[in-house]
C-alpha atoms as a PDB file:
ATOM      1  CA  UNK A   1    -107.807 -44.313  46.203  1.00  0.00           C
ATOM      2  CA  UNK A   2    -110.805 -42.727  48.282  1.00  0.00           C
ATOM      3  CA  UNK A   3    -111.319 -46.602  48.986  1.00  0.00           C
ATOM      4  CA  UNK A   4    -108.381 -46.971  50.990  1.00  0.00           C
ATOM      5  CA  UNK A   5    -108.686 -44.141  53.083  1.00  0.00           C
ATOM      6  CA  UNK A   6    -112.291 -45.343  54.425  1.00  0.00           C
ATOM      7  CA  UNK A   7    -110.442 -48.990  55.264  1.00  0.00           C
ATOM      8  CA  UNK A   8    -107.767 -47.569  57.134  1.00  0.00           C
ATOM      9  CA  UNK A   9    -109.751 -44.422  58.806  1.00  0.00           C
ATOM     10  CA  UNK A  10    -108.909 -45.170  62.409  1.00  0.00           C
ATOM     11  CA  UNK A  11    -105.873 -46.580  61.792  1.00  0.00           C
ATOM     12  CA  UNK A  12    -103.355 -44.709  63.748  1.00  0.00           C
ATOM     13  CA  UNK A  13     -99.864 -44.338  62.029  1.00  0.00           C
ATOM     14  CA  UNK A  14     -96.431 -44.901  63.654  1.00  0.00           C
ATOM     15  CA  UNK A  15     -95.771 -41.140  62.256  1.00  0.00           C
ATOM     16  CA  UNK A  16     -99.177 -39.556  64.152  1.00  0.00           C
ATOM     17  CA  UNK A  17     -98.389 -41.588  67.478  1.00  0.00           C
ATOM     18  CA  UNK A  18     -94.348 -40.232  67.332  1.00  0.00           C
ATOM     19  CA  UNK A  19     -95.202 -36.783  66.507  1.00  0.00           C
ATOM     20  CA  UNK A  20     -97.586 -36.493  69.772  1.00  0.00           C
ATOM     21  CA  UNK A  21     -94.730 -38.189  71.797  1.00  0.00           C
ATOM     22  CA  UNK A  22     -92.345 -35.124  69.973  1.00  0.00           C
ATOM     23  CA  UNK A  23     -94.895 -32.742  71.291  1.00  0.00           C
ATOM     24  CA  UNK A  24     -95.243 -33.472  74.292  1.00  0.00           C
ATOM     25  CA  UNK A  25     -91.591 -34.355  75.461  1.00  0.00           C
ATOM     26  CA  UNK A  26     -89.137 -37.112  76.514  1.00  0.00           C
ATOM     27  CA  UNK A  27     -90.968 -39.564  78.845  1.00  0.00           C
ATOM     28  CA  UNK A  28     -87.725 -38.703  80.940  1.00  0.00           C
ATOM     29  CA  UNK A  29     -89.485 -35.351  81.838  1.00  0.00           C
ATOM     30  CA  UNK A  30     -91.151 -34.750  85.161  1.00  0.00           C
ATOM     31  CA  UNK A  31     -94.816 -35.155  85.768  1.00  0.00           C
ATOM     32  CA  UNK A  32     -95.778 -31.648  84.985  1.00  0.00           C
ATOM     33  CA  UNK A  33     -94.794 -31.667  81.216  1.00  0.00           C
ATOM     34  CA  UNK A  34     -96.383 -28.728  79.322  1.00  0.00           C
ATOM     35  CA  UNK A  35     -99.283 -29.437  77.001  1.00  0.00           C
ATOM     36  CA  UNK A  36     -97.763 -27.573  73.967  1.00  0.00           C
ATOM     37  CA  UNK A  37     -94.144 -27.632  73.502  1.00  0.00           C
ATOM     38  CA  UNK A  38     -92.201 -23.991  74.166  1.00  0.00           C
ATOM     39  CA  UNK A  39     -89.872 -22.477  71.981  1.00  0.00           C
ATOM     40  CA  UNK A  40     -87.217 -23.590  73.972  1.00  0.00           C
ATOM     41  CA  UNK A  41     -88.275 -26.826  74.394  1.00  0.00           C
ATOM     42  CA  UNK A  42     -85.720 -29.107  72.052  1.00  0.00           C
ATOM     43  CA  UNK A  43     -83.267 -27.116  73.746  1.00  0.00           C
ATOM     44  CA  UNK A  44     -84.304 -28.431  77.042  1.00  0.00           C
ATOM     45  CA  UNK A  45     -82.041 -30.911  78.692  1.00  0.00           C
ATOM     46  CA  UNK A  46     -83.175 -34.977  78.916  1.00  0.00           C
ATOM     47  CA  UNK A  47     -82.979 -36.381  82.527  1.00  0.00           C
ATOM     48  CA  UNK A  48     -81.128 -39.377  83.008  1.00  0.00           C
ATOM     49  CA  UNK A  49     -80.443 -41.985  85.538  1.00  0.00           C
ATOM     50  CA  UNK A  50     -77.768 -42.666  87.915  1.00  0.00           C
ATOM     51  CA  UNK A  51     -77.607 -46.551  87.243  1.00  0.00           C
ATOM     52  CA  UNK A  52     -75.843 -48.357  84.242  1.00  0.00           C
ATOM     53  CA  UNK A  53     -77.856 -49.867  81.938  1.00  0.00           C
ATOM     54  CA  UNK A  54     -79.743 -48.497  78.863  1.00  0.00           C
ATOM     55  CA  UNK A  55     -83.322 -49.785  78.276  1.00  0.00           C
ATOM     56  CA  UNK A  56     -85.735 -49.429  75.590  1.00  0.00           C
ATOM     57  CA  UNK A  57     -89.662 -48.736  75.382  1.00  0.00           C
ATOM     58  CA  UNK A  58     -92.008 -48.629  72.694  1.00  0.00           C
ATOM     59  CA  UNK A  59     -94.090 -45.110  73.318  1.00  0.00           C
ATOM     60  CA  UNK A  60     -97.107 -46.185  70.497  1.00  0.00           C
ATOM     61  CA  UNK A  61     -97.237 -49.957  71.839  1.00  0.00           C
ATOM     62  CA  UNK A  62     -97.299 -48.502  75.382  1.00  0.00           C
ATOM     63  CA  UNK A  63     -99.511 -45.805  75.693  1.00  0.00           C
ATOM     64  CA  UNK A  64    -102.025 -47.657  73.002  1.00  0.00           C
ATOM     65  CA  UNK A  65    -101.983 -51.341  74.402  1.00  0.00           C
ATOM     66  CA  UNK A  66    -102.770 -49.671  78.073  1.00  0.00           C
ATOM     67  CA  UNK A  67    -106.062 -50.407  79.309  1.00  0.00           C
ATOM     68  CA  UNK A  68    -106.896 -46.862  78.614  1.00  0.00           C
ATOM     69  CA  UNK A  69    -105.343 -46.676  75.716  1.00  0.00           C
ATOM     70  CA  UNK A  70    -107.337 -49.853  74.103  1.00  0.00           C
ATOM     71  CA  UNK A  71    -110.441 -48.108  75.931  1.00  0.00           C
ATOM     72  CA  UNK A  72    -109.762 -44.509  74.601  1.00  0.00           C
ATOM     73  CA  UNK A  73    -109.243 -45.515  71.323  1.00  0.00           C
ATOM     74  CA  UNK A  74    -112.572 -47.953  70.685  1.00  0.00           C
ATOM     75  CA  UNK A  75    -114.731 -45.447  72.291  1.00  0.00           C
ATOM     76  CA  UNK A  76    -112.952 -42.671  69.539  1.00  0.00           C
ATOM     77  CA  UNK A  77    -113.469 -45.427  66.855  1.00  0.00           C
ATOM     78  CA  UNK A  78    -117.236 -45.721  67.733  1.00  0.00           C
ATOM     79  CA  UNK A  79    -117.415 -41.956  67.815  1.00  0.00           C
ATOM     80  CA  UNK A  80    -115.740 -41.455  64.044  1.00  0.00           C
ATOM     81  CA  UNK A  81    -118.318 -44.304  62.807  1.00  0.00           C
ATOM     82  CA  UNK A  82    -120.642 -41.835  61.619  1.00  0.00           C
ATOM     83  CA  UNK A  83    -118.268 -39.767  59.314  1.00  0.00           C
ATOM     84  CA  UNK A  84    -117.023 -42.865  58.798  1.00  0.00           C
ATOM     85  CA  UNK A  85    -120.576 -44.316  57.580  1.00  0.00           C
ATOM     86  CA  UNK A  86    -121.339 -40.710  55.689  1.00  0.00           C
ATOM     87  CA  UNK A  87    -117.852 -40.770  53.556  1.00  0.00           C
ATOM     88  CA  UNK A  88    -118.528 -44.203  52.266  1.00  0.00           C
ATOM     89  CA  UNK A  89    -121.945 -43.189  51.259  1.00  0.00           C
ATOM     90  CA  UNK A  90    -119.848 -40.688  49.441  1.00  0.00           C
ATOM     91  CA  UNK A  91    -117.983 -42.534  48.070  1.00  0.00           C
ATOM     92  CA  UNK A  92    -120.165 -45.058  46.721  1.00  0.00           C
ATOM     93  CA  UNK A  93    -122.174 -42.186  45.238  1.00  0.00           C
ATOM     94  CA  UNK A  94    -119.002 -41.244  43.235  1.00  0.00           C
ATOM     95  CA  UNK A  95    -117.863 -44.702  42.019  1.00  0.00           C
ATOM     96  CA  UNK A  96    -121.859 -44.810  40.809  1.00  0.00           C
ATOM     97  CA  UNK A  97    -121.152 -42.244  38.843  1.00  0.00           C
ATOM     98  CA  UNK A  98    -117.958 -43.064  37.478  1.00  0.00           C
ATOM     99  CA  UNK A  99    -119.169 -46.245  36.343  1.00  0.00           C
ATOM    100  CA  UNK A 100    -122.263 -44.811  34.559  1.00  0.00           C
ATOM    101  CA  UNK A 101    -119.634 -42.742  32.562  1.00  0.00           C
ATOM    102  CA  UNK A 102    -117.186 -45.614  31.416  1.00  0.00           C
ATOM    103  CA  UNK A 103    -120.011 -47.471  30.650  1.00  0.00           C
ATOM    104  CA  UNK A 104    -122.693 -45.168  28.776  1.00  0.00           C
ATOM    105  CA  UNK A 105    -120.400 -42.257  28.178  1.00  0.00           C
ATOM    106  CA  UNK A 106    -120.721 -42.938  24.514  1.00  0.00           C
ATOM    107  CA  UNK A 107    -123.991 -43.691  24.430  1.00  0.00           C
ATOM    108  CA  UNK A 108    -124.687 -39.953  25.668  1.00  0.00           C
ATOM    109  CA  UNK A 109    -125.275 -37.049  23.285  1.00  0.00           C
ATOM    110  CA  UNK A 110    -122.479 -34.316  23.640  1.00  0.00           C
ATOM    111  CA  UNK A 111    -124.896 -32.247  26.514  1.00  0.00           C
ATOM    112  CA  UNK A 112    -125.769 -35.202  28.987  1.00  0.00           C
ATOM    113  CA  UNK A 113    -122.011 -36.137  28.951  1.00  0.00           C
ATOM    114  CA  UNK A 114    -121.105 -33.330  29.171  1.00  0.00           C
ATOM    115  CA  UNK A 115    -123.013 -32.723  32.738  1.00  0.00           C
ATOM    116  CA  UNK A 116    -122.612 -36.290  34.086  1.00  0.00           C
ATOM    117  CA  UNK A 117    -118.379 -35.211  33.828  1.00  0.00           C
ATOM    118  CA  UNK A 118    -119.306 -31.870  35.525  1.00  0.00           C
ATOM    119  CA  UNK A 119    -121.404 -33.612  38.467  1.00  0.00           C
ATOM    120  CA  UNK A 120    -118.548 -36.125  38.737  1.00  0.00           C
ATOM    121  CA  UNK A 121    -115.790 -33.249  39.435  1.00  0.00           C
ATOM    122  CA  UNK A 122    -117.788 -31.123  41.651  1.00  0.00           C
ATOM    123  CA  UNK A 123    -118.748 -34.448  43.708  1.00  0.00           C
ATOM    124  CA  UNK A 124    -115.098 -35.778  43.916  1.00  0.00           C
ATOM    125  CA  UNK A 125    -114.182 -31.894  45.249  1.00  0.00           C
ATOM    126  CA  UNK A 126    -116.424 -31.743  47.780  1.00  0.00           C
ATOM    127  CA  UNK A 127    -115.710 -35.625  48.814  1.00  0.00           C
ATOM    128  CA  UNK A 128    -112.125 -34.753  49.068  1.00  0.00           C
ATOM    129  CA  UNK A 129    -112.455 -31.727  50.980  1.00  0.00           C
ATOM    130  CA  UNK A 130    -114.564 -33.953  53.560  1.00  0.00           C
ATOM    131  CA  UNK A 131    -112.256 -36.540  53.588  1.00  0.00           C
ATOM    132  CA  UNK A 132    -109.110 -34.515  54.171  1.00  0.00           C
ATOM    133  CA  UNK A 133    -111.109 -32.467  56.971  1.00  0.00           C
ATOM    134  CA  UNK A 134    -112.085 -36.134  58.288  1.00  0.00           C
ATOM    135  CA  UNK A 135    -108.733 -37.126  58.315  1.00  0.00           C
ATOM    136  CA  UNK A 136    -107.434 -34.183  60.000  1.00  0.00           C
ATOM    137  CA  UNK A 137    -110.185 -34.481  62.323  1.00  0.00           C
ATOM    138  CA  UNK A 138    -109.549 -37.880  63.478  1.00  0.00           C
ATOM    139  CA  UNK A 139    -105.666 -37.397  63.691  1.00  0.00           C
ATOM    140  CA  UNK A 140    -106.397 -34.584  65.984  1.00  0.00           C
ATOM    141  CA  UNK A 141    -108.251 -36.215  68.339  1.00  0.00           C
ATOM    142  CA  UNK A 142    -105.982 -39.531  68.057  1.00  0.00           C
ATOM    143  CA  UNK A 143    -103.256 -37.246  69.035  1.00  0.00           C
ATOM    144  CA  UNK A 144    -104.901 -35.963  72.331  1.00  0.00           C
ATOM    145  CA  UNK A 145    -105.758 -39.334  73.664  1.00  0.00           C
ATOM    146  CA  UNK A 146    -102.871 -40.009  72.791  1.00  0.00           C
ATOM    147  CA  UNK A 147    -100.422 -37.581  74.884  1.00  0.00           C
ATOM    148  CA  UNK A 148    -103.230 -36.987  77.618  1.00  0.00           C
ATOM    149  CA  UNK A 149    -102.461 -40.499  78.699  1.00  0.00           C
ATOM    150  CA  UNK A 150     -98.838 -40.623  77.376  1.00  0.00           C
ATOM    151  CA  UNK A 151     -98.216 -37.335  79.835  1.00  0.00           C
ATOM    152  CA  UNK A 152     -99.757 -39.688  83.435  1.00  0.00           C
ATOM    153  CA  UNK A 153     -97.579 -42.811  81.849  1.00  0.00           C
ATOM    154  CA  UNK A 154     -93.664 -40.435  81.801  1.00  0.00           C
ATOM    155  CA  UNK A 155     -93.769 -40.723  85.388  1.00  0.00           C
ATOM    156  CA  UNK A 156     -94.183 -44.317  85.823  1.00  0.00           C
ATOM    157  CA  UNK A 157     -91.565 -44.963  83.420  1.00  0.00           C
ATOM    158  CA  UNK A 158     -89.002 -43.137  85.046  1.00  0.00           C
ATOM    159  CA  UNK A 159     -89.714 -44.398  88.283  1.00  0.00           C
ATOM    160  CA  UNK A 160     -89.593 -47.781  86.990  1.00  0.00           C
ATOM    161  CA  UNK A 161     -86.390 -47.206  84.749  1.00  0.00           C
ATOM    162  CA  UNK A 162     -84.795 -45.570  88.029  1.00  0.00           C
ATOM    163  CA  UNK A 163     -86.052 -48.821  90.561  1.00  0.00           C
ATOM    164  CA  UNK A 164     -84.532 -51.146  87.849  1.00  0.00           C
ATOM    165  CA  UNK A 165     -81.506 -49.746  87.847  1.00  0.00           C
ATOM    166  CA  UNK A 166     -81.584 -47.807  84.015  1.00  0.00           C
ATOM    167  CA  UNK A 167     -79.121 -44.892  82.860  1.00  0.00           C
ATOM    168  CA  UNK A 168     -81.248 -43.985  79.675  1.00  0.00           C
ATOM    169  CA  UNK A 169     -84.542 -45.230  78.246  1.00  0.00           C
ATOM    170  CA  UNK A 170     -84.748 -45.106  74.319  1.00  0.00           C
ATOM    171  CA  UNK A 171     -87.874 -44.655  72.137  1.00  0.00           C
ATOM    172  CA  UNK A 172     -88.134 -47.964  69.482  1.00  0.00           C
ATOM    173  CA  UNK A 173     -91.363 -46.563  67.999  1.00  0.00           C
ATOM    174  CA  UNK A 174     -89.598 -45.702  65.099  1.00  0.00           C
ATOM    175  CA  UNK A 175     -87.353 -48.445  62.932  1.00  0.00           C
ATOM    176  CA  UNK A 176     -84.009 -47.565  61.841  1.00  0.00           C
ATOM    177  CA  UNK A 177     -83.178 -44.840  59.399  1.00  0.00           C
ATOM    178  CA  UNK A 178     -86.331 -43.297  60.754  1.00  0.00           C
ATOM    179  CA  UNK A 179     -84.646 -43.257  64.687  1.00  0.00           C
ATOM    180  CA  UNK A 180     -81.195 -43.483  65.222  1.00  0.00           C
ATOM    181  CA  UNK A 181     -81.545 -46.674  66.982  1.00  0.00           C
ATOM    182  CA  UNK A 182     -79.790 -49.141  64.822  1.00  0.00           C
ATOM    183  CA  UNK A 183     -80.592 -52.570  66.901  1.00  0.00           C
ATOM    184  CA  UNK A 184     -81.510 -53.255  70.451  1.00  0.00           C
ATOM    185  CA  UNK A 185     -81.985 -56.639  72.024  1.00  0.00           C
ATOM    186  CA  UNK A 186     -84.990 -57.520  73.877  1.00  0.00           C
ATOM    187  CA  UNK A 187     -83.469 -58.169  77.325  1.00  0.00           C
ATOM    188  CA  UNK A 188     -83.959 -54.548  77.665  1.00  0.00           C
ATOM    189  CA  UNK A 189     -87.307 -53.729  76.948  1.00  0.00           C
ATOM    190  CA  UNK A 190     -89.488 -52.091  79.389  1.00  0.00           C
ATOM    191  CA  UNK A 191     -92.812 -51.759  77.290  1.00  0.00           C
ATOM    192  CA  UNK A 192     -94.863 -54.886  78.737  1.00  0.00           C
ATOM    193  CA  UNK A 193     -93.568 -53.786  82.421  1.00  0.00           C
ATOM    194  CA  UNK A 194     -94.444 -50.212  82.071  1.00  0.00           C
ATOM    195  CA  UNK A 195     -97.762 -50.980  80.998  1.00  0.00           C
ATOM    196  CA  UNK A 196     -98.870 -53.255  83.690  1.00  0.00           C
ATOM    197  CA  UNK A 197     -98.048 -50.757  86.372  1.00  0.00           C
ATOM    198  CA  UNK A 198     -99.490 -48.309  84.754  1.00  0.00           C
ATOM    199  CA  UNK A 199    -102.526 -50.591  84.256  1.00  0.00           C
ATOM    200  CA  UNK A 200    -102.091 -51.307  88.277  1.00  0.00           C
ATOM    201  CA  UNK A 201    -101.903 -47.421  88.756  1.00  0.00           C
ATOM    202  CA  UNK A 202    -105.089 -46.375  86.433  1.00  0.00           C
ATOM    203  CA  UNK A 203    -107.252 -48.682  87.699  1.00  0.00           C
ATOM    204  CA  UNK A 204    -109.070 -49.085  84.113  1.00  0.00           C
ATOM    205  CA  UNK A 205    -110.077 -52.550  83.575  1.00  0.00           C
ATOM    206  CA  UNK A 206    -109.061 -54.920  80.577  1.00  0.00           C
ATOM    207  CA  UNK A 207    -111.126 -54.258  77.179  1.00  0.00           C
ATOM    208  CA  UNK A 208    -113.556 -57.453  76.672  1.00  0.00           C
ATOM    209  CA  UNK A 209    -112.671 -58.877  73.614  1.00  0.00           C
ATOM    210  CA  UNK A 210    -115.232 -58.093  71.006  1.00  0.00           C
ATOM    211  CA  UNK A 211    -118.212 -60.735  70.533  1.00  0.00           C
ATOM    212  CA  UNK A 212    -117.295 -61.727  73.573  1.00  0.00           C
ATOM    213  CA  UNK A 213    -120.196 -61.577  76.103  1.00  0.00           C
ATOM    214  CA  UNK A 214    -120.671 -62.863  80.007  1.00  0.00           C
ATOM    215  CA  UNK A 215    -122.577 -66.488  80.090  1.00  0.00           C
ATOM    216  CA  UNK A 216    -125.013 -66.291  82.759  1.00  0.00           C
ATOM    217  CA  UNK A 217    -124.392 -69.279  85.365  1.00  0.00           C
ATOM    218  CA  UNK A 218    -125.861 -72.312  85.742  1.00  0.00           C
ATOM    219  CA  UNK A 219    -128.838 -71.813  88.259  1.00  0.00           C
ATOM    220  CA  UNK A 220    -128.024 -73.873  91.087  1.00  0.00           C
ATOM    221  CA  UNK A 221    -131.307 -75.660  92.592  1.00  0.00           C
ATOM    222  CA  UNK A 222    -131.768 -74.519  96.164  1.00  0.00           C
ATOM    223  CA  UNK A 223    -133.959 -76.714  97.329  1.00  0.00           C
ATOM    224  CA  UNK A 224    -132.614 -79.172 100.336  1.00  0.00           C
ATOM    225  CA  UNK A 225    -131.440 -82.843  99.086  1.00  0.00           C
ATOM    226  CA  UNK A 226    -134.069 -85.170  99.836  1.00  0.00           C
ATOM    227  CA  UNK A 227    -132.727 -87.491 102.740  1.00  0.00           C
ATOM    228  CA  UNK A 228    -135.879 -89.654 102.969  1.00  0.00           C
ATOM    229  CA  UNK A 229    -134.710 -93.841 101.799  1.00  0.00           C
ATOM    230  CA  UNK A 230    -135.570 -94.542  97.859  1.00  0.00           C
ATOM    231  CA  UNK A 231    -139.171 -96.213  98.198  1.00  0.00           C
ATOM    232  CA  UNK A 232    -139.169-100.423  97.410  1.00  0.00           C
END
C-alpha cells in the first residue's frame, strides 16, 4: 500500500501531465496563453491551419523528453529526495510496528496490546496525512514544470504544423476511450520533430546519461621526436 506510493513518488501520470495541458490550453493557441484558464476558456475557439493534412503529437512525450523537460524533471526528482527519504523512514517505522503486533500480539497482556494498536493508528494517520500532502506537493510542482515549458513549446508547434503543411494537430497523450482518438498512423506524428526544434530553440543541452562520466584524455607527450640515428 504505503509501499507503492514511495516506488512510484516521482512518477508522473498520463492523467497529471493531460490535466496541465487542459489548463493551460490547446497548443494551437498563440504564444501568450494565460497561466490559469478563464471562465470562458473551453468556450474559446481552437486555431487551425490552412493546409490539408491532420497530424498528431504526444503533449507528455514532448514537453517531458525535451532537453528541459528531462532537465526540469531530475533536478525536481533530486529536490523531492528528501521527503522522499523521510516517508520511507516512515514507513519502515510503521511496518516495524505492525510486525511486532502479528507476531507478539498474543504474547502481550491486555494493556501493552492494547497501546502498541493505539501507537500503530495514530502513526499510520499522521503517515498518511504526510504522504497525501507529499503527493499533492509533488503533483503541484510536476504540473508547473510542466506547462511553464509546455506554454514556450505551443508556438513551435504551430509554426511547425503550419510550415509542414497541417490543418489540425491532435493530442495522443491519452489512449482511446480516454481521448476520442480512435487510431492514428505514425506517418503523421510530429512529437520527435517538435522536440528537436524546440531543443534547437532552448538551447538546453542533452541530459548525460546517469553513471555516465567524461574520461579524461590520453596525455599526449609533447616532447619533440628524437631525429638523432638509433646508436650501433
Amino acid at each position: 500500500m504505503t509501499s507503492k506510493f514511495l516506488r512510484s513518488f516521482l512518477t508522473i501520470a498520463v492523467f497529471s501531465m493531460t490535466s496541465a495541458w487542459a489548463q493551460t490550453g490547446s497548443a494551437a493557441a498563440p504564444a501568450t496563453m494565460p497561466s490559469a484558464p478563464s471562465a470562458a476558456a473551453s468556450s474559446a475557439p481552437i486555431t487551425t491551419g490552412t493546409g490539408s493534412k491532420i497530424g498528431t503529437i504526444n503533449i507528455t512525450e514532448a514537453v517531458l523528453g525535451s532537453n528541459e523537460g528531462q532537465r526540469d524533471f531530475e533536478a525536481l526528482r533530486k529536490k523531492l529526495e528528501p521527503k522522499q527519504n523521510e516517508l520511507k523512514a516512515q514507513n519502515d517505522e510503521l511496518e516495524s510496528m505492525q510486525k511486532q503486533l502479528q507476531t507478539q500480539g498474543d504474547k502481550l497482556n491486555e494493556d501493552a496490546r492494547a497501546t502498541l494498536v493505539k501507537q500503530i493508528e495514530t502513526k499510520k494517520k499522521s503517515f498518511d496525512r504526510s504522504v497525501q500532502d507529499a503527493q499533492e506537493d509533488a503533483q503541484n510542482q510536476q504540473k508547473e514544470m510542466f506547462q511553464r515549458i509546455l506554454q514556450k513549446m505551443a508556438p513551435v508547434i504551430v509554426k511547425h504544423a503550419q510550415g509542414s503543411g497541417y490543418a489540425m494537430i491532435v493530442d495522443t497523450s491519452n489512449p482511446w476511450p480516454q481521448s476520442p482518438i480512435l487510431w492514428y498512423g505514425e506517418g503523421g506524428d510530429i512529437t520527435r520533430a517538435v522536440v528537436d526544434l524546440y531543443n534547437t530553440q532552448s538551447g538546453v543541452a542533452a541530459p548525460t546519461a546517469p553513471g555516465a562520466s567524461a574520461k579524461p584524455a590520453t596525455p599526449r607527450s609533447t616532447a619533440p621526436k628524437s631525429t638523432a640515428p638509433p646508436s650501433k
